[in-house]
C-alpha atoms as a PDB file:
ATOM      1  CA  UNK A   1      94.648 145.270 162.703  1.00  0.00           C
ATOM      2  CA  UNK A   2      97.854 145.647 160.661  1.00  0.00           C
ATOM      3  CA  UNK A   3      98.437 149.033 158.825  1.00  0.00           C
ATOM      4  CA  UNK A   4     101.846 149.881 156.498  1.00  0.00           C
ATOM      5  CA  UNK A   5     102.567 153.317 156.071  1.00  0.00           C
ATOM      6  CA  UNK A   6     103.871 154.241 152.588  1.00  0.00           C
ATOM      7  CA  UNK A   7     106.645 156.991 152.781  1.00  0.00           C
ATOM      8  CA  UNK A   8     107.699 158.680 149.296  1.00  0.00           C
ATOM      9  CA  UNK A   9     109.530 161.131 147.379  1.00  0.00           C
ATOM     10  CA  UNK A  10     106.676 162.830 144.638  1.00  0.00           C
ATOM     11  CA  UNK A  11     107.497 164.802 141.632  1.00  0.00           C
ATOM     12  CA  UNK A  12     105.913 166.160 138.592  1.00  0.00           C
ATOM     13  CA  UNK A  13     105.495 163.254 136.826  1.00  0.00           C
ATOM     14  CA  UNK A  14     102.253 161.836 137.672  1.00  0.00           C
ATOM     15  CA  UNK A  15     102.600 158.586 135.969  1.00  0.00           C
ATOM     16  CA  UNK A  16     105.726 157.775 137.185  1.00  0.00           C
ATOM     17  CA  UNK A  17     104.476 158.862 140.610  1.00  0.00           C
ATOM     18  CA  UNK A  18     101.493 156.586 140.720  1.00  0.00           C
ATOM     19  CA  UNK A  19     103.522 153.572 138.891  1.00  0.00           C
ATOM     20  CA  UNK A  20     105.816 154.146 142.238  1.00  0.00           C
ATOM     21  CA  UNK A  21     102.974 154.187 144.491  1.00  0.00           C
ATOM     22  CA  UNK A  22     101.179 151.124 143.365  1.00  0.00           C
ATOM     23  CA  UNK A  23     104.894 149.195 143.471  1.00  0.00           C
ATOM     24  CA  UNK A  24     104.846 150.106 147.094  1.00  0.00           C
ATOM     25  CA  UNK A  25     101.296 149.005 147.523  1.00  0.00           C
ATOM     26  CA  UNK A  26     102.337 145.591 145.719  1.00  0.00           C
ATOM     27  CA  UNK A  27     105.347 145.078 148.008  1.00  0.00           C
ATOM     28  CA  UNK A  28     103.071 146.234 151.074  1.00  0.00           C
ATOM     29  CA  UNK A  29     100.710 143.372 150.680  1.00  0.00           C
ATOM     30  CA  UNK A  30     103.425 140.325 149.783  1.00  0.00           C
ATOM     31  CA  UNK A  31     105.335 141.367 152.339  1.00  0.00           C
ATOM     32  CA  UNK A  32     103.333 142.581 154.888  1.00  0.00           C
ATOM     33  CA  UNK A  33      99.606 140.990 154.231  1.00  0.00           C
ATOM     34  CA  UNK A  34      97.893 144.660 156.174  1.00  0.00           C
ATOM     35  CA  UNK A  35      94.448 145.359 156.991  1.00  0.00           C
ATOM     36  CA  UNK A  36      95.059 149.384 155.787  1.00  0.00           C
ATOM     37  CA  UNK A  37      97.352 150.692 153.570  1.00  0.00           C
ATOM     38  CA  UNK A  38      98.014 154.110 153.748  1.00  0.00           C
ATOM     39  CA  UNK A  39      99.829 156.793 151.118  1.00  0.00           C
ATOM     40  CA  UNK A  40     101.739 160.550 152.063  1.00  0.00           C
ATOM     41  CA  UNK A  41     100.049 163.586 151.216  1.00  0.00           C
ATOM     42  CA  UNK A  42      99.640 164.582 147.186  1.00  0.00           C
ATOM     43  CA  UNK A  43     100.831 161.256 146.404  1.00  0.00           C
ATOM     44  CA  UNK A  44      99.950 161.982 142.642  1.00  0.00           C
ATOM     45  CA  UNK A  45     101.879 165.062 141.874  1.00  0.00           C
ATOM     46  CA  UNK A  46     104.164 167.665 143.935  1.00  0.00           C
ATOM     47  CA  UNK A  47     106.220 171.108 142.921  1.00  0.00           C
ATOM     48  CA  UNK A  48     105.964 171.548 138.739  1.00  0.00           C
ATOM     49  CA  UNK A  49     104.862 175.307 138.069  1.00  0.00           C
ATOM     50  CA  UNK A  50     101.156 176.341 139.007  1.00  0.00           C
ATOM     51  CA  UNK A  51     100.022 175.317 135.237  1.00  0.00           C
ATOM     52  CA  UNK A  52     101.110 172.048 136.269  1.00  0.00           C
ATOM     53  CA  UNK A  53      99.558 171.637 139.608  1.00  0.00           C
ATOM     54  CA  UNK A  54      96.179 172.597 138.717  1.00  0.00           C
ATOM     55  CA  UNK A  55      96.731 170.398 135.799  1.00  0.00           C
ATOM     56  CA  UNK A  56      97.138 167.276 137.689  1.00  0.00           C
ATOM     57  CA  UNK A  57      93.544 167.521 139.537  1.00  0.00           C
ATOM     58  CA  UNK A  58      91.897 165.056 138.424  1.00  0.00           C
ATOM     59  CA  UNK A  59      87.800 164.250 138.112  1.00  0.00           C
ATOM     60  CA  UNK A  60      87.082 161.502 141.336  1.00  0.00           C
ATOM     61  CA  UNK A  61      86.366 159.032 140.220  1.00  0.00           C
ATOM     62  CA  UNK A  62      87.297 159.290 136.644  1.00  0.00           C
ATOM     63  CA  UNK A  63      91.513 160.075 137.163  1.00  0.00           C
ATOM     64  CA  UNK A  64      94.403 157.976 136.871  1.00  0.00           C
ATOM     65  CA  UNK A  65      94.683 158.142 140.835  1.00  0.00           C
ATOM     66  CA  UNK A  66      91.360 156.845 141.851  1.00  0.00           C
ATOM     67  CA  UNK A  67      91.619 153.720 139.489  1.00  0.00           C
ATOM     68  CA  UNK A  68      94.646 152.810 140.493  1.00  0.00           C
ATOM     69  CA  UNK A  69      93.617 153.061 143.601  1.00  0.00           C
ATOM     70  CA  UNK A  70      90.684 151.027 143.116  1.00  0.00           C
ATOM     71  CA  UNK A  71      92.055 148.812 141.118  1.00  0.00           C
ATOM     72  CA  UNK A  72      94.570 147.834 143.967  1.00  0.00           C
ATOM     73  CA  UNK A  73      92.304 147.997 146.793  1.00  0.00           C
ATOM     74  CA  UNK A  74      90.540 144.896 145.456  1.00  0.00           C
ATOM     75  CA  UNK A  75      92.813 143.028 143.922  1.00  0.00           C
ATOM     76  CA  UNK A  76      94.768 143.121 146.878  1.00  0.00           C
ATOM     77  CA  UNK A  77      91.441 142.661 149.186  1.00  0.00           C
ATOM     78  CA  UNK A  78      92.945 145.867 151.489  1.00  0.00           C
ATOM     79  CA  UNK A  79      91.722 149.177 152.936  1.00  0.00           C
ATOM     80  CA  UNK A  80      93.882 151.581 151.159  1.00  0.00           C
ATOM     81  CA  UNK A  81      93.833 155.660 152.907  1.00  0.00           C
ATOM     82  CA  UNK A  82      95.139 157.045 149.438  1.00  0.00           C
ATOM     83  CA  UNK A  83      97.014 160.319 151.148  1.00  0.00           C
ATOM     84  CA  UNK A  84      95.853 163.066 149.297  1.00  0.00           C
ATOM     85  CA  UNK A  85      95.615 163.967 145.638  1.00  0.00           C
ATOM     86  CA  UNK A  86      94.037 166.901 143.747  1.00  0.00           C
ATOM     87  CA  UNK A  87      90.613 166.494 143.402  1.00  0.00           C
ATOM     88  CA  UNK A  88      88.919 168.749 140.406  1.00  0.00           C
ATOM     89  CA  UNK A  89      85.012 169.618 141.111  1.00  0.00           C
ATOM     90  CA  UNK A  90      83.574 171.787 138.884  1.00  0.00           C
ATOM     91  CA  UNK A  91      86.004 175.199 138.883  1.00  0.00           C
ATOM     92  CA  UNK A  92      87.794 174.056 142.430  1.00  0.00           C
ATOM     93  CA  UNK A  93      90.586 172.153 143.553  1.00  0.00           C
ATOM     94  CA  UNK A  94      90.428 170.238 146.905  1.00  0.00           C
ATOM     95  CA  UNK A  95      92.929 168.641 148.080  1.00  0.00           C
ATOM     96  CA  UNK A  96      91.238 165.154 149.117  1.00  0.00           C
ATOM     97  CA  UNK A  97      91.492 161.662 150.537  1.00  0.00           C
ATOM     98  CA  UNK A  98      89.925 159.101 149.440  1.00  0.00           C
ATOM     99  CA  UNK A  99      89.532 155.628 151.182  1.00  0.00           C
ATOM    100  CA  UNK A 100      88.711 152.106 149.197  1.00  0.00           C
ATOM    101  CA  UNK A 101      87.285 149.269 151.305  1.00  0.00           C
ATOM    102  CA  UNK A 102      88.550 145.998 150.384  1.00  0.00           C
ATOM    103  CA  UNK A 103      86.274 145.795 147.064  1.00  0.00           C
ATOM    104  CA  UNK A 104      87.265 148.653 145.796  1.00  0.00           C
ATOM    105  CA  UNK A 105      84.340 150.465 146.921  1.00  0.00           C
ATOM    106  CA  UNK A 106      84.983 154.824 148.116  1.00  0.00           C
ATOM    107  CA  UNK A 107      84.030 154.187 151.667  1.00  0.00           C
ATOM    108  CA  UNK A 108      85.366 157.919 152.300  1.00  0.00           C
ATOM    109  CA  UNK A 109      86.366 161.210 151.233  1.00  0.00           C
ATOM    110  CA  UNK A 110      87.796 164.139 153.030  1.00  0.00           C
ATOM    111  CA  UNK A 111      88.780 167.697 151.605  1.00  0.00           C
ATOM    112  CA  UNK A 112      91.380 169.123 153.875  1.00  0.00           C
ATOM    113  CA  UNK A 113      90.194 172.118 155.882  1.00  0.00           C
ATOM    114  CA  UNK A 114      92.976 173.782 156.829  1.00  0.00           C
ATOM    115  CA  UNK A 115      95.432 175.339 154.335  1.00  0.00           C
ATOM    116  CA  UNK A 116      99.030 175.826 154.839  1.00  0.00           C
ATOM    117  CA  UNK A 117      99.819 179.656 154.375  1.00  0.00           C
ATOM    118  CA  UNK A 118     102.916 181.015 156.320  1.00  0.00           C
ATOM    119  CA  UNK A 119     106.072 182.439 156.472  1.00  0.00           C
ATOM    120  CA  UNK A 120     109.096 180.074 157.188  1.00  0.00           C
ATOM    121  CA  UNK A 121     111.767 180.643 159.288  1.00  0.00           C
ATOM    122  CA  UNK A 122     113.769 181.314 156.352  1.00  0.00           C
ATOM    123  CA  UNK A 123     111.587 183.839 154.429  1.00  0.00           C
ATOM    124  CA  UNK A 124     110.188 181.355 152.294  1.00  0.00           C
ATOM    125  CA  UNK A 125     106.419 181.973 151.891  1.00  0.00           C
ATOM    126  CA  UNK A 126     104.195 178.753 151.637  1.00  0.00           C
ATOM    127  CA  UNK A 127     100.497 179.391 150.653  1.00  0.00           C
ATOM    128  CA  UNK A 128      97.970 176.534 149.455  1.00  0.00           C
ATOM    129  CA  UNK A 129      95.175 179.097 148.790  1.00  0.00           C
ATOM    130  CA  UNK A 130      96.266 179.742 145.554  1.00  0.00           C
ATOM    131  CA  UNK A 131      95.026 176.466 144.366  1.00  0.00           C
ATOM    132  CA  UNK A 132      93.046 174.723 146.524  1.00  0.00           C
ATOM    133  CA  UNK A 133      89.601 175.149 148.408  1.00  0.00           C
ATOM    134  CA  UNK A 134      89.117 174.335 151.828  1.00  0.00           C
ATOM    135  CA  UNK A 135      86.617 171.525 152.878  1.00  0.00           C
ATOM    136  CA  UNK A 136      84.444 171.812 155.527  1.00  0.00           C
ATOM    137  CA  UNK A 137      83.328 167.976 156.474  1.00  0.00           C
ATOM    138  CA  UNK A 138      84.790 166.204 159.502  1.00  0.00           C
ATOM    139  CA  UNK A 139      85.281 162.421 158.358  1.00  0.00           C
ATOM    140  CA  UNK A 140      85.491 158.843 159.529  1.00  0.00           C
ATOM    141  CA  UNK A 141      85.271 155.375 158.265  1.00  0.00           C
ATOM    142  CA  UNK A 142      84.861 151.987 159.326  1.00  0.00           C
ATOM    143  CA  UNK A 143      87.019 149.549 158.972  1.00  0.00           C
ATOM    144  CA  UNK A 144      86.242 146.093 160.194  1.00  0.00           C
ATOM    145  CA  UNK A 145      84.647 147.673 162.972  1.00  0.00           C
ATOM    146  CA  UNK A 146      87.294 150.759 163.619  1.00  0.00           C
ATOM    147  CA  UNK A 147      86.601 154.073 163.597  1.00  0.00           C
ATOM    148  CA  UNK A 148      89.254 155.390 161.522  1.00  0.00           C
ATOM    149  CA  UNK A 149      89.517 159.869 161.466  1.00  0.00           C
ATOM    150  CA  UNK A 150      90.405 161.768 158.349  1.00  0.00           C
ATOM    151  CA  UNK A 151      93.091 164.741 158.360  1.00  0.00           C
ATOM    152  CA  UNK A 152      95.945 166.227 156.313  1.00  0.00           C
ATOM    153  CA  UNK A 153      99.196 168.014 157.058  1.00  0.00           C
ATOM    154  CA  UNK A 154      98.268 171.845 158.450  1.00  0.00           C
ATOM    155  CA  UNK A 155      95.382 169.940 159.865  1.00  0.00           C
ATOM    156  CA  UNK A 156      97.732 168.299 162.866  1.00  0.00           C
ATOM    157  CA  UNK A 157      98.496 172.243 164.144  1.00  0.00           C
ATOM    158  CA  UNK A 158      94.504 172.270 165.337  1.00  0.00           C
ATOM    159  CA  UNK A 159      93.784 169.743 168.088  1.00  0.00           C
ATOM    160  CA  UNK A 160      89.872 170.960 168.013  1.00  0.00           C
ATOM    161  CA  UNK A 161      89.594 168.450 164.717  1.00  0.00           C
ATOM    162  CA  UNK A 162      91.005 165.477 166.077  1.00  0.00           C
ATOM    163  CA  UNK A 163      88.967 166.151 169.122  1.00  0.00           C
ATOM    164  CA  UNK A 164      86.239 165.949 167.004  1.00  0.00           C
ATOM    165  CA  UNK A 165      87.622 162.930 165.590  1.00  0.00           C
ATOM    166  CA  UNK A 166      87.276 161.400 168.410  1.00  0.00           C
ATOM    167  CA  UNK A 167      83.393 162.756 169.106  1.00  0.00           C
ATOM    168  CA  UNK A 168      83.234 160.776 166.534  1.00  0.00           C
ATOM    169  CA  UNK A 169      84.394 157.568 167.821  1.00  0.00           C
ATOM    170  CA  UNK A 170      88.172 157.531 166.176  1.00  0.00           C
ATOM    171  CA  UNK A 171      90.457 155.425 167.584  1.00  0.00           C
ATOM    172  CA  UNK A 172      92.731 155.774 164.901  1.00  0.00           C
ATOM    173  CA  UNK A 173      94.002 159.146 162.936  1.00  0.00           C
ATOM    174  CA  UNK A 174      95.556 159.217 159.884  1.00  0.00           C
ATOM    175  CA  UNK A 175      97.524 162.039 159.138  1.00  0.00           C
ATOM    176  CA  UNK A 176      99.350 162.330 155.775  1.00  0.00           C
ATOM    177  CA  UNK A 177     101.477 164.867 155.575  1.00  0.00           C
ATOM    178  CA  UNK A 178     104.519 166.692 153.417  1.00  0.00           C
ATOM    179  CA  UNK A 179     105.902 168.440 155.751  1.00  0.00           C
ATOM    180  CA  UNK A 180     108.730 171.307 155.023  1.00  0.00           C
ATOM    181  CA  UNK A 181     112.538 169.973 156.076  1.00  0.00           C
ATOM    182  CA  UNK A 182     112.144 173.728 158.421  1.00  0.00           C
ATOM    183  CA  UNK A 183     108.862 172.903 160.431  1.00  0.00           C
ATOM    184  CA  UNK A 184     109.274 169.500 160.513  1.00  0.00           C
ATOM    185  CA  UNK A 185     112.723 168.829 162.079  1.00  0.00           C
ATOM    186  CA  UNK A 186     110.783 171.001 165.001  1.00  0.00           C
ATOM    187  CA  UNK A 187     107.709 170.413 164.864  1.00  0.00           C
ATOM    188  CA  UNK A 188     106.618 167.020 163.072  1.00  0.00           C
ATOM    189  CA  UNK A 189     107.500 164.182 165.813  1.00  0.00           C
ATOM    190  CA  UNK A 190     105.857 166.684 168.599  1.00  0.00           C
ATOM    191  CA  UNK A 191     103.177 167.457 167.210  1.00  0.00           C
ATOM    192  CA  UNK A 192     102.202 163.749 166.149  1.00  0.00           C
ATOM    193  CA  UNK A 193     102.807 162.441 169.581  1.00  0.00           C
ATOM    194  CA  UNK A 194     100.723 164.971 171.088  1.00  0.00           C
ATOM    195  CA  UNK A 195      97.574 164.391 168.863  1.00  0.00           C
ATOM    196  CA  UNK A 196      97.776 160.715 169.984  1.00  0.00           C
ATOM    197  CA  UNK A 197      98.459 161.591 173.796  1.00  0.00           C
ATOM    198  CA  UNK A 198      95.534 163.985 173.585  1.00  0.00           C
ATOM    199  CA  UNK A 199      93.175 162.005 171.598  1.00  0.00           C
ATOM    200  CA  UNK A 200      94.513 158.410 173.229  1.00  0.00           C
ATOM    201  CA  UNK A 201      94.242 157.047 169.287  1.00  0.00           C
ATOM    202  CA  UNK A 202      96.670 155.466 167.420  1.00  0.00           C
ATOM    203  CA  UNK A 203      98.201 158.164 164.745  1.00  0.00           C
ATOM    204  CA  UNK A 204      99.522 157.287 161.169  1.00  0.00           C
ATOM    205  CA  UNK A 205     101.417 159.447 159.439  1.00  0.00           C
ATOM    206  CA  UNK A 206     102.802 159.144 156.107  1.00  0.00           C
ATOM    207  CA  UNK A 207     104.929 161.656 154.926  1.00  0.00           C
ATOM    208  CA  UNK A 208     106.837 162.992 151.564  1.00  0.00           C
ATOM    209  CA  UNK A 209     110.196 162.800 151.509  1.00  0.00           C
ATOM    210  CA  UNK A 210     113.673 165.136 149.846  1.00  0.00           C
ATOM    211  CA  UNK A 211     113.808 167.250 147.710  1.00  0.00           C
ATOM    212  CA  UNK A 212     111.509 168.926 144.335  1.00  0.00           C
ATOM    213  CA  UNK A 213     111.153 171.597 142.556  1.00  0.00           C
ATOM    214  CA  UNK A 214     108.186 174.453 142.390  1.00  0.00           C
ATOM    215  CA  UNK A 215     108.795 176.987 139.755  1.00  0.00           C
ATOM    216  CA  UNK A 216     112.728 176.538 139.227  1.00  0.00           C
ATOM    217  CA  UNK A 217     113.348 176.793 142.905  1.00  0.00           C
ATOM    218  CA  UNK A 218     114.345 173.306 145.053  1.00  0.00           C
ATOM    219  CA  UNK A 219     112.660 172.587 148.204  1.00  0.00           C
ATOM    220  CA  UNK A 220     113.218 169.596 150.815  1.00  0.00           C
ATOM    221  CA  UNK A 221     110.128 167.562 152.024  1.00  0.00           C
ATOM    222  CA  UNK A 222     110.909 166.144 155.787  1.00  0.00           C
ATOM    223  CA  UNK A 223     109.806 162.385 155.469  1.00  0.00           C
ATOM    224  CA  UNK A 224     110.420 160.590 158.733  1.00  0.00           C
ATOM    225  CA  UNK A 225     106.968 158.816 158.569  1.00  0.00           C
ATOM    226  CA  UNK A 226     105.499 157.991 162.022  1.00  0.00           C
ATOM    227  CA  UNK A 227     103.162 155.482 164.079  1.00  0.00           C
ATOM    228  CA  UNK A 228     102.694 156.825 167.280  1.00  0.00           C
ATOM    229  CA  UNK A 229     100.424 154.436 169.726  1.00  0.00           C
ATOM    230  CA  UNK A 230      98.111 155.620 172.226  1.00  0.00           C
ATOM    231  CA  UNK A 231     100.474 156.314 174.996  1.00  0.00           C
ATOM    232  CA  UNK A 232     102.581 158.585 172.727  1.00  0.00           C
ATOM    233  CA  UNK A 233     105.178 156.059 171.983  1.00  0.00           C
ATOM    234  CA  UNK A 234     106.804 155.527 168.737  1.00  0.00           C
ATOM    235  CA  UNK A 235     105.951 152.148 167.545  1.00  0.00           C
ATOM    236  CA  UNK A 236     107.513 152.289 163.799  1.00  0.00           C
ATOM    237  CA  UNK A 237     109.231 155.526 162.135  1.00  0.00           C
ATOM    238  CA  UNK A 238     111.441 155.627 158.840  1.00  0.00           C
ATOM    239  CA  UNK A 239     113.397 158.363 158.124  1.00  0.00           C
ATOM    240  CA  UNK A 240     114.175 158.796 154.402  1.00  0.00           C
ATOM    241  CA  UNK A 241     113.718 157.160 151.390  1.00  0.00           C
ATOM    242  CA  UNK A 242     110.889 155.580 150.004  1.00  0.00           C
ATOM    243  CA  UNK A 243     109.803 152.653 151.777  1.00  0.00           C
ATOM    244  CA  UNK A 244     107.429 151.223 153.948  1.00  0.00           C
ATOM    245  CA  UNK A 245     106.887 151.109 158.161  1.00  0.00           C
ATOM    246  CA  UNK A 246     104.485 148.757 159.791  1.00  0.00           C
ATOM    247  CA  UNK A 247     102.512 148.206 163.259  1.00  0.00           C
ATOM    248  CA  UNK A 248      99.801 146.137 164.505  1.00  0.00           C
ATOM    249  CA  UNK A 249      97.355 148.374 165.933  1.00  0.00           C
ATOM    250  CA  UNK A 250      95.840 146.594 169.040  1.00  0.00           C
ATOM    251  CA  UNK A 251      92.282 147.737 170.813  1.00  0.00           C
ATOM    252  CA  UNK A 252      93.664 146.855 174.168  1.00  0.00           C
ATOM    253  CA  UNK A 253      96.587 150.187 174.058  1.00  0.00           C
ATOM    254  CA  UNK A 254      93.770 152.280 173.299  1.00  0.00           C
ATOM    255  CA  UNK A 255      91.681 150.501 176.244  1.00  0.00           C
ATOM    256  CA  UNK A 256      94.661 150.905 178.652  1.00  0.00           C
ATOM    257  CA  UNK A 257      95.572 154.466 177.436  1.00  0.00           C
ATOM    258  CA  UNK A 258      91.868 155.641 177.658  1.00  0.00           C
ATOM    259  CA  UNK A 259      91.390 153.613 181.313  1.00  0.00           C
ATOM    260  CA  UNK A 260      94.450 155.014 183.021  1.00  0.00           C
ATOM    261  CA  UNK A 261      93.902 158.526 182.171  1.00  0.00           C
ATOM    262  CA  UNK A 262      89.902 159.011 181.697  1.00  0.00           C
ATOM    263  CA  UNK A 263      90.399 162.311 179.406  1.00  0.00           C
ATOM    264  CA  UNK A 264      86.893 161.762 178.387  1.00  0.00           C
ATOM    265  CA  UNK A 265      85.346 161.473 182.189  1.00  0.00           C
ATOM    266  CA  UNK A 266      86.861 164.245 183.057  1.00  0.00           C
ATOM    267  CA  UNK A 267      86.284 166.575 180.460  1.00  0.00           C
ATOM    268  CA  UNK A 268      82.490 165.910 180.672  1.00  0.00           C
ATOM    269  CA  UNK A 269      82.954 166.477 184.476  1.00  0.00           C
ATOM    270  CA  UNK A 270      84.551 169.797 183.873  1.00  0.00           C
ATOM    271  CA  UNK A 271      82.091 170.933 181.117  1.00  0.00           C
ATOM    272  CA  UNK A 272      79.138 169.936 183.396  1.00  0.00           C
ATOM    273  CA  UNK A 273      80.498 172.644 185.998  1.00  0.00           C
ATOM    274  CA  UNK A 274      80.648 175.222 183.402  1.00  0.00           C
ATOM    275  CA  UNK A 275      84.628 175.057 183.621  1.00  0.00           C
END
């Protein structure tokens, strides 16, 4: 299975955002011909005031996101992971993936469950609360016969999901993400390579990139979109810019990871004694 990862740099104006996107989508498939397609975090929309962010949610489907997003998905006969956007139901905002099949068909949508509420190193308080409701559903997909686990961002700071992920049968994570320039020059690359060691799944992880602006004050995104293999290697990374990384994603490194080191023998073992 081939899957392109779709790095960008997102700002207030949504059209202009999702014209960018579905270039990048375009490009993927001439270039690249992929299985999955997959988009950073709040794709749509990032920074603005908080008028403007909860103005951008959009009904699903209904918006300007989720067409386009169709739309592509089957012309381009592709599984597209569309990141996140804001998702409006009824008084909330979610922030959501959704995932299109290669007719265009929502085979999947998950509401992030974790929200991103701390205190940088620098002072600078982050908190998605304002805004956006947590979900509560743990979600997979198939695609073509892979088990493919839904997270975003915060979500990669709490191996108990992707464990459950795997319960699940993943044997690949996606994990969009717009990680902070502070947390993610620490954090981003060891985090991602320890979900994957962990979990012996491939991880994707698209990311937002430079800089924006949230109510008059500019902040940098990290970028430096990742595909980490089962083993914990690298396979494809890209630091900044938009742009797009590849890999082919091959059954036989998740065989090899999951047969050398039998995580999920042992673990059962250890349960079973009460350990």
């Amino acid at each position: 299975m081939k899957a392109v990862v779709i790095q960008m740099n997102v700002g207030t104006d949504k059209a202009a955002n999702l014209r960018k996107a579905a270039d990048l989508i375009d490009r993927a498939c001439e270039v690249k011909a992929p299985d999955l397609i997959m988009l950073p975090e709040s794709f749509t929309f990032f920074g603005g005031t908080r008028d403007e962010q909860r103005a951008s949610a959009e009904a699903c489907p209904g918006g300007d996101s989720y067409q386009m997003l169709q739309e592509r998905a089957a012309r381009h006969k592709v599984f597209i992971h569309g990141g996140s956007l804001n998702e409006q139901a009824g008084n909330k905002v979610h922030n959501t993936t959704i995932v299109f099949d290669r007719s265009g068909k929502e085979v999947a949508r998950y509401r992030k469950i974790h929200m991103f509420s701390i205190t940088a190193p620098d002072g600078t308080v982050y908190d998605e609360r304002w805004l956006y409701e947590a979900g509560t559903d743990i979600v997979t997909y198939d695609l073509d016969g892979v088990t493919v686990g839904c997270t975003i961002c915060y979500d990669l700071r709490f191996p108990e999901l992707f464990r459950a992920l795997v319960d699940r049968g993943a044997k690949v994570i996606a994990a969009p993400a717009a990680f902070t320039l502070q947390t993610g020059k620490e954090h981003w690359e060891a985090l991602l390579r320890a979900r994957a060691i962990e979990t012996q799944c491939y991880v994707l992880a698209p990311g937002q990139e430079g800089a924006y602006v949230e109510d008059g004050k500019t902040y940098h995104n990290y970028g430096h979109s990742l595909i980490v293999e089962p083993w914990g290697t690298v396979v494809a990374r890209r630091g900044s810019g938009d742009g797009l990384i590849e890999a082919t994603l091959e059954s036989e490194a998740i065989e090899r990871a999951r047969n050398l080191i039998p995580l999920a023998k042992h673990r059962s073992i250890r349960l079973a004694a009460g350990l």
